[in-house]
Protein backbone atom coordinates (compact mmCIF):
# COMPACT_ATOMS: atom_id res chain seq x y z
CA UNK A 1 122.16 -128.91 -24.41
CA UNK A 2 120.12 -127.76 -21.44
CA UNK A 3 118.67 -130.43 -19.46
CA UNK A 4 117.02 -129.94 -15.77
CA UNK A 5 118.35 -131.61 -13.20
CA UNK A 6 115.26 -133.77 -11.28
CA UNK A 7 117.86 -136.15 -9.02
CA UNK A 8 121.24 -135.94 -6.84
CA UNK A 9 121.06 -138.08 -3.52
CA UNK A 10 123.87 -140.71 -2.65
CA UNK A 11 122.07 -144.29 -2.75
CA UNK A 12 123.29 -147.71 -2.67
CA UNK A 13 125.35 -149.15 -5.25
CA UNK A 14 123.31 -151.40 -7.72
CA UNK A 15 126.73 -153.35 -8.80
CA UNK A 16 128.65 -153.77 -5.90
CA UNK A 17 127.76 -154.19 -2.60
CA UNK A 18 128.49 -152.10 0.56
CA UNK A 19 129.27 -149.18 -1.80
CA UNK A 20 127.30 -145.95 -2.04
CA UNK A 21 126.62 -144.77 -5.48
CA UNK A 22 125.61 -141.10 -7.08
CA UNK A 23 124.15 -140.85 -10.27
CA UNK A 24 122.35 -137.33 -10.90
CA UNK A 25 119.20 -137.43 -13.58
CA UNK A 26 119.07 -135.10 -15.57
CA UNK A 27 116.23 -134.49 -17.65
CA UNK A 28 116.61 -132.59 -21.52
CA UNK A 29 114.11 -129.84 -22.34
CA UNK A 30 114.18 -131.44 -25.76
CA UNK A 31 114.88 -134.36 -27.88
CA UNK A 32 118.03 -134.86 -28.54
CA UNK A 33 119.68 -134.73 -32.29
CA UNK A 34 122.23 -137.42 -33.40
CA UNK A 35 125.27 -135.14 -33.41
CA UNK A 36 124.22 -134.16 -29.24
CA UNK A 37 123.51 -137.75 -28.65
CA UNK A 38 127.33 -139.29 -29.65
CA UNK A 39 129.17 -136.25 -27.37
CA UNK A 40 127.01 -137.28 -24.64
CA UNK A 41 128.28 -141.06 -24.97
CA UNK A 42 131.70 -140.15 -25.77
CA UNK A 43 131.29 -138.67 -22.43
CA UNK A 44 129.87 -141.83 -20.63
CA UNK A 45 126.29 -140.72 -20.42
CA UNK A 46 123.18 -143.55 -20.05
CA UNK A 47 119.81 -142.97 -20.49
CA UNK A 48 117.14 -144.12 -18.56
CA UNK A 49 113.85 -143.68 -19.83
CA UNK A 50 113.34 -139.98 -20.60
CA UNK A 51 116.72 -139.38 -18.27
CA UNK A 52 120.28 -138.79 -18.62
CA UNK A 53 122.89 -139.79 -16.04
CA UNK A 54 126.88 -140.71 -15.30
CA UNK A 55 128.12 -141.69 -12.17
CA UNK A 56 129.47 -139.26 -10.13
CA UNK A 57 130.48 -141.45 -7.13
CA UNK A 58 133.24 -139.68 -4.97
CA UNK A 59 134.79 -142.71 -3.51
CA UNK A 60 134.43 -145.40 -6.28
CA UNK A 61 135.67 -145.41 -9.76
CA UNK A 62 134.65 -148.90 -10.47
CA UNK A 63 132.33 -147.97 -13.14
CA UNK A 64 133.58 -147.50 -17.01
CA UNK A 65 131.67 -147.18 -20.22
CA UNK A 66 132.37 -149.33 -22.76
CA UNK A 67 132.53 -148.87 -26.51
CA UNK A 68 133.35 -151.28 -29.29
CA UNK A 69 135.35 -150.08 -32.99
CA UNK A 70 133.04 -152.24 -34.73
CA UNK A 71 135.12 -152.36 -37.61
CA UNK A 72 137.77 -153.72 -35.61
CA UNK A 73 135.83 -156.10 -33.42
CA UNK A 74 136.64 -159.80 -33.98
CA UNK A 75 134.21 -162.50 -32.30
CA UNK A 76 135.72 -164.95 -30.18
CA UNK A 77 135.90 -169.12 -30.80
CA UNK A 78 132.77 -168.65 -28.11
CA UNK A 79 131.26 -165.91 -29.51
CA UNK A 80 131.53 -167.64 -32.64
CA UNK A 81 129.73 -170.64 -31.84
CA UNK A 82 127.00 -168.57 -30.26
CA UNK A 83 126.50 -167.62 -33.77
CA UNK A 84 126.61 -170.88 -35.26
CA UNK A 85 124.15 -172.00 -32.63
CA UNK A 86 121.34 -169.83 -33.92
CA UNK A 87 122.17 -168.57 -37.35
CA UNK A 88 119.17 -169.76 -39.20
CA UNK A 89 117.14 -170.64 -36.69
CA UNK A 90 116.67 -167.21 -34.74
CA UNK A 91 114.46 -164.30 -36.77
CA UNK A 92 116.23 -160.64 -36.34
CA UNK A 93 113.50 -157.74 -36.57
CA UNK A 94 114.33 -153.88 -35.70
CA UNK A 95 111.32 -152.01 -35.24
CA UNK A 96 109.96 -149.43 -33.19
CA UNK A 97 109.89 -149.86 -29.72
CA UNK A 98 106.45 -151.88 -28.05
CA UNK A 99 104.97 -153.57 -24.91
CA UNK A 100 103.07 -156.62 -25.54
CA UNK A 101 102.33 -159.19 -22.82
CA UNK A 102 104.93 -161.41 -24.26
CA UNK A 103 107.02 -158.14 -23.75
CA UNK A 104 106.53 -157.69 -20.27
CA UNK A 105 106.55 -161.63 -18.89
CA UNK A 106 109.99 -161.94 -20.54
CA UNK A 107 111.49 -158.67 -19.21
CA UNK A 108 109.67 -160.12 -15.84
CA UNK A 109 111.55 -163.40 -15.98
CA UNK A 110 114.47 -162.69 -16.92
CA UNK A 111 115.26 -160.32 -14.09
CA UNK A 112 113.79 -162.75 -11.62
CA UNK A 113 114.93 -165.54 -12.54
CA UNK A 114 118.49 -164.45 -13.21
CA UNK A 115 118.49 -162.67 -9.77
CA UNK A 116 118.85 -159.00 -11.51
CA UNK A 117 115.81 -157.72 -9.46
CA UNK A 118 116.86 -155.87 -6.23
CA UNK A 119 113.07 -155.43 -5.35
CA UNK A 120 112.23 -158.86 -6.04
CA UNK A 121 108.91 -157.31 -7.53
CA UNK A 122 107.35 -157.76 -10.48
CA UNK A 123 107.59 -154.50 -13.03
CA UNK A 124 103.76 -153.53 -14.27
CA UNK A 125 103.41 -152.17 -17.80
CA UNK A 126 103.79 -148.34 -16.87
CA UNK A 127 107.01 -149.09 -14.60
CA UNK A 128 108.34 -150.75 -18.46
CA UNK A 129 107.27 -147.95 -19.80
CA UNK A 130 108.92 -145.51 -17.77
CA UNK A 131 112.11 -147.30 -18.26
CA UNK A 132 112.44 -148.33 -21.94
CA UNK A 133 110.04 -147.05 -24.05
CA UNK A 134 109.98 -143.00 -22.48
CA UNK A 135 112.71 -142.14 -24.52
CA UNK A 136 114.37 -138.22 -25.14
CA UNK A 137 116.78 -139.95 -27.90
CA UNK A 138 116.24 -142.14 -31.88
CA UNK A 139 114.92 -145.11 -30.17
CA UNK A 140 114.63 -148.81 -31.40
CA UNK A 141 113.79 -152.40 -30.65
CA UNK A 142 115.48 -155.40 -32.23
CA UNK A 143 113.16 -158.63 -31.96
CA UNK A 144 114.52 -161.92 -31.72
CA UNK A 145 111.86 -164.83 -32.77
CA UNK A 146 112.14 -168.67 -32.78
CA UNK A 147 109.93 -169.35 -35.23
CA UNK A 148 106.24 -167.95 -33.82
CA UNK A 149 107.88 -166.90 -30.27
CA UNK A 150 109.62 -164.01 -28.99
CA UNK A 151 112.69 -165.09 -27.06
CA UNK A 152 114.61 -162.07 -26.84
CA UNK A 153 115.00 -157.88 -27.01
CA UNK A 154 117.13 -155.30 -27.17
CA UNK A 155 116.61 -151.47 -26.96
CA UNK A 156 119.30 -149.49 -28.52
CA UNK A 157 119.32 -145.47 -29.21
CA UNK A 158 121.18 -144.34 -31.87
CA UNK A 159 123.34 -141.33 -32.31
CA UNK A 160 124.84 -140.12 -35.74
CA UNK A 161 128.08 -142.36 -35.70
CA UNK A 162 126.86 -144.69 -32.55
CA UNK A 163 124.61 -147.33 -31.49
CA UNK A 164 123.48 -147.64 -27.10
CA UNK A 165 123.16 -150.83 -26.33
CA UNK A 166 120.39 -149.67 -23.43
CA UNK A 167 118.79 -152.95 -22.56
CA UNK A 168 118.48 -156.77 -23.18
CA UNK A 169 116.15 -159.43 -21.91
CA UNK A 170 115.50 -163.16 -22.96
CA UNK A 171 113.58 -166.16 -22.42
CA UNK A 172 115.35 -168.33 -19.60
CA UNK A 173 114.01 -171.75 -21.12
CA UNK A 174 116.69 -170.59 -23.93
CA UNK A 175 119.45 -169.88 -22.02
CA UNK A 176 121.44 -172.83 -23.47
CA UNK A 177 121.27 -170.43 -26.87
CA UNK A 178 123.60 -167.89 -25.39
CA UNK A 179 121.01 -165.49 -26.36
CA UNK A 180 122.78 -162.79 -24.65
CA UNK A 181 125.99 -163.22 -26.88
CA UNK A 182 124.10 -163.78 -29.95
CA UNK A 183 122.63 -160.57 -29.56
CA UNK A 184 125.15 -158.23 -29.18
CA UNK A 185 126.99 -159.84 -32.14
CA UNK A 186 124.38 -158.75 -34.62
CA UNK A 187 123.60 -155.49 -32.57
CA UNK A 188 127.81 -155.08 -33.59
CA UNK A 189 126.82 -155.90 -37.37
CA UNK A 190 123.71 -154.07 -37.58
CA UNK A 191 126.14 -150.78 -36.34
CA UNK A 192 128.64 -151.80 -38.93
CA UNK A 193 125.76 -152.21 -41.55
CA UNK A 194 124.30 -148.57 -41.00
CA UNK A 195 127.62 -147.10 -41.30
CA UNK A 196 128.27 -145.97 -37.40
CA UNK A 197 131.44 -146.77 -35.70
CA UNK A 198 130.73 -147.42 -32.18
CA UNK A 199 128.35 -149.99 -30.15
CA UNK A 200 128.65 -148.69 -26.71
CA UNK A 201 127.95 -151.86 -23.96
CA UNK A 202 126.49 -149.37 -21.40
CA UNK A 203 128.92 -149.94 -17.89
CA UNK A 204 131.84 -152.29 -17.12
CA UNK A 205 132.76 -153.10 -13.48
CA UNK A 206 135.25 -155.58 -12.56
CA UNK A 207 133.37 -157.45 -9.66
CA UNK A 208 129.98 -157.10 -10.84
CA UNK A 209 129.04 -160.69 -13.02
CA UNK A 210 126.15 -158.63 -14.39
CA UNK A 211 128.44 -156.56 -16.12
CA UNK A 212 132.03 -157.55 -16.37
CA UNK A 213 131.29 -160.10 -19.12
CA UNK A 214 131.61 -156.90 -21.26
CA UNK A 215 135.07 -157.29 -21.42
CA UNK A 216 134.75 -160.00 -23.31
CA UNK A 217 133.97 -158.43 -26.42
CA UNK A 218 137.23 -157.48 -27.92
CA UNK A 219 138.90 -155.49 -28.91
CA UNK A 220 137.19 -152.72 -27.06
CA UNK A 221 137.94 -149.17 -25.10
CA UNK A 222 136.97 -148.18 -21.70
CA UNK A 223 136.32 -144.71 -19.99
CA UNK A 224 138.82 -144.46 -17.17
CA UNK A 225 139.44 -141.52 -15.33
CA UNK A 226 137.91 -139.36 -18.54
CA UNK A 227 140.33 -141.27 -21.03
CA UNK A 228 138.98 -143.59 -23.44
CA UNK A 229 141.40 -146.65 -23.34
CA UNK A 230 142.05 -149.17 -25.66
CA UNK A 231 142.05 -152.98 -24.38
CA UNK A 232 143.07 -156.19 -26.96
């Protein structure tokens, strides 16, 4: 797949502090087919808007992909009662991917409110855009409603035997709904329902609350050192 490379500069680490991270973009010349899109995972590629990248930090390995056998996953007593929680109550909708005003104040408040900005600014539609919905990959959007209300979303790309989980935001006034959980539990069944194997959880790193909740969702195999490992 030939892709053209548009950034390589160290910068600082976006997980953990006082580390210096590299992460060259790479941009493909092309959409990419299903069959392209599960190598690039299996190789711990993300995409970022129309971009692909994997760390390539020489002096930190912290970082591992994560993927999830979804036919082997079991939900936790937590997890479980996440479920319970909202089963019933909470409307699950996959379309295709959108900005609506409702869009773009959740996505707002959730990364300001749950400290995830490193700006501190607030994103305008084209910089939401440019991040979700430019997309080189099978794009989607799963929709979580509370009757009338969005409270939640997901984008996810989709390869030929996988599912990316790329992004999730929700309304903070429902953070006692473990929306977060909730949602990657029926992004897991929606995978299993479509007849792919994996749900990849984008990056693990020990260290890094944003991310090392991952770990929780078991069992599961990381990327370390270029070896997919299993951990039960």
């Amino acid at each position: 797949m030939k892709t053209l490379l548009v950034h390589d500069a160290p910068e600082p680490c976006p997980y953990l502090p006082g580390q210096t991270a590299r992460m060259p973009l790479h941009l493909p010349v092309k959409p990419i087919d299903p069959q392209a899109f599960d190598k690039l995972l299996e190789l711990g590629t993300r995409r970022s808007g129309p971009l692909l990248y994997r760390t390539e930090c020489e002096s930190c390995q912290a970082c591992e992909p994560i993927r999830v056998d979804v036919n082997c996953f079991a939900p936790s007593r937590t997890q479980r009662r996440a479920l319970k929680r909202n089963e019933g109550e909470i409307e699950v909708r996959l379309v295709r991917p959108m900005l609506t005003a409702r869009h773009l104040e959740l996505y707002n408040r959730h990364k300001l409110e749950r400290n995830l900005s490193r700006s501190g600014e607030l994103t305008d539609a084209q910089g939401y855009r440019a991040h979700l919905l430019q997309t080189c990959a099978d794009t989607r959007e799963v929709q979580y409603w509370l009757g009338e209300e969005l409270v939640a979303v997901s984008i996810l790309d989709f390869g030929e035997e996988s599912v990316s989980g790329v992004y999730h935001y929700f309304d903070p006034d429902h953070e006692d709904r473990s929306l977060g959980v909730y949602s990657k539990l029926q992004e897991i069944a929606l995978t299993r329902r479509e007849g792919r194997r994996w749900f990849y959880l984008g990056l693990y790193v020990e260290g890094c609350g944003s991310l090392s909740y991952k770990a929780m969702y078991r069992p599961h195999q990381r990327r370390i050192h270029g070896v997919w490992t299993d951990f039960s």
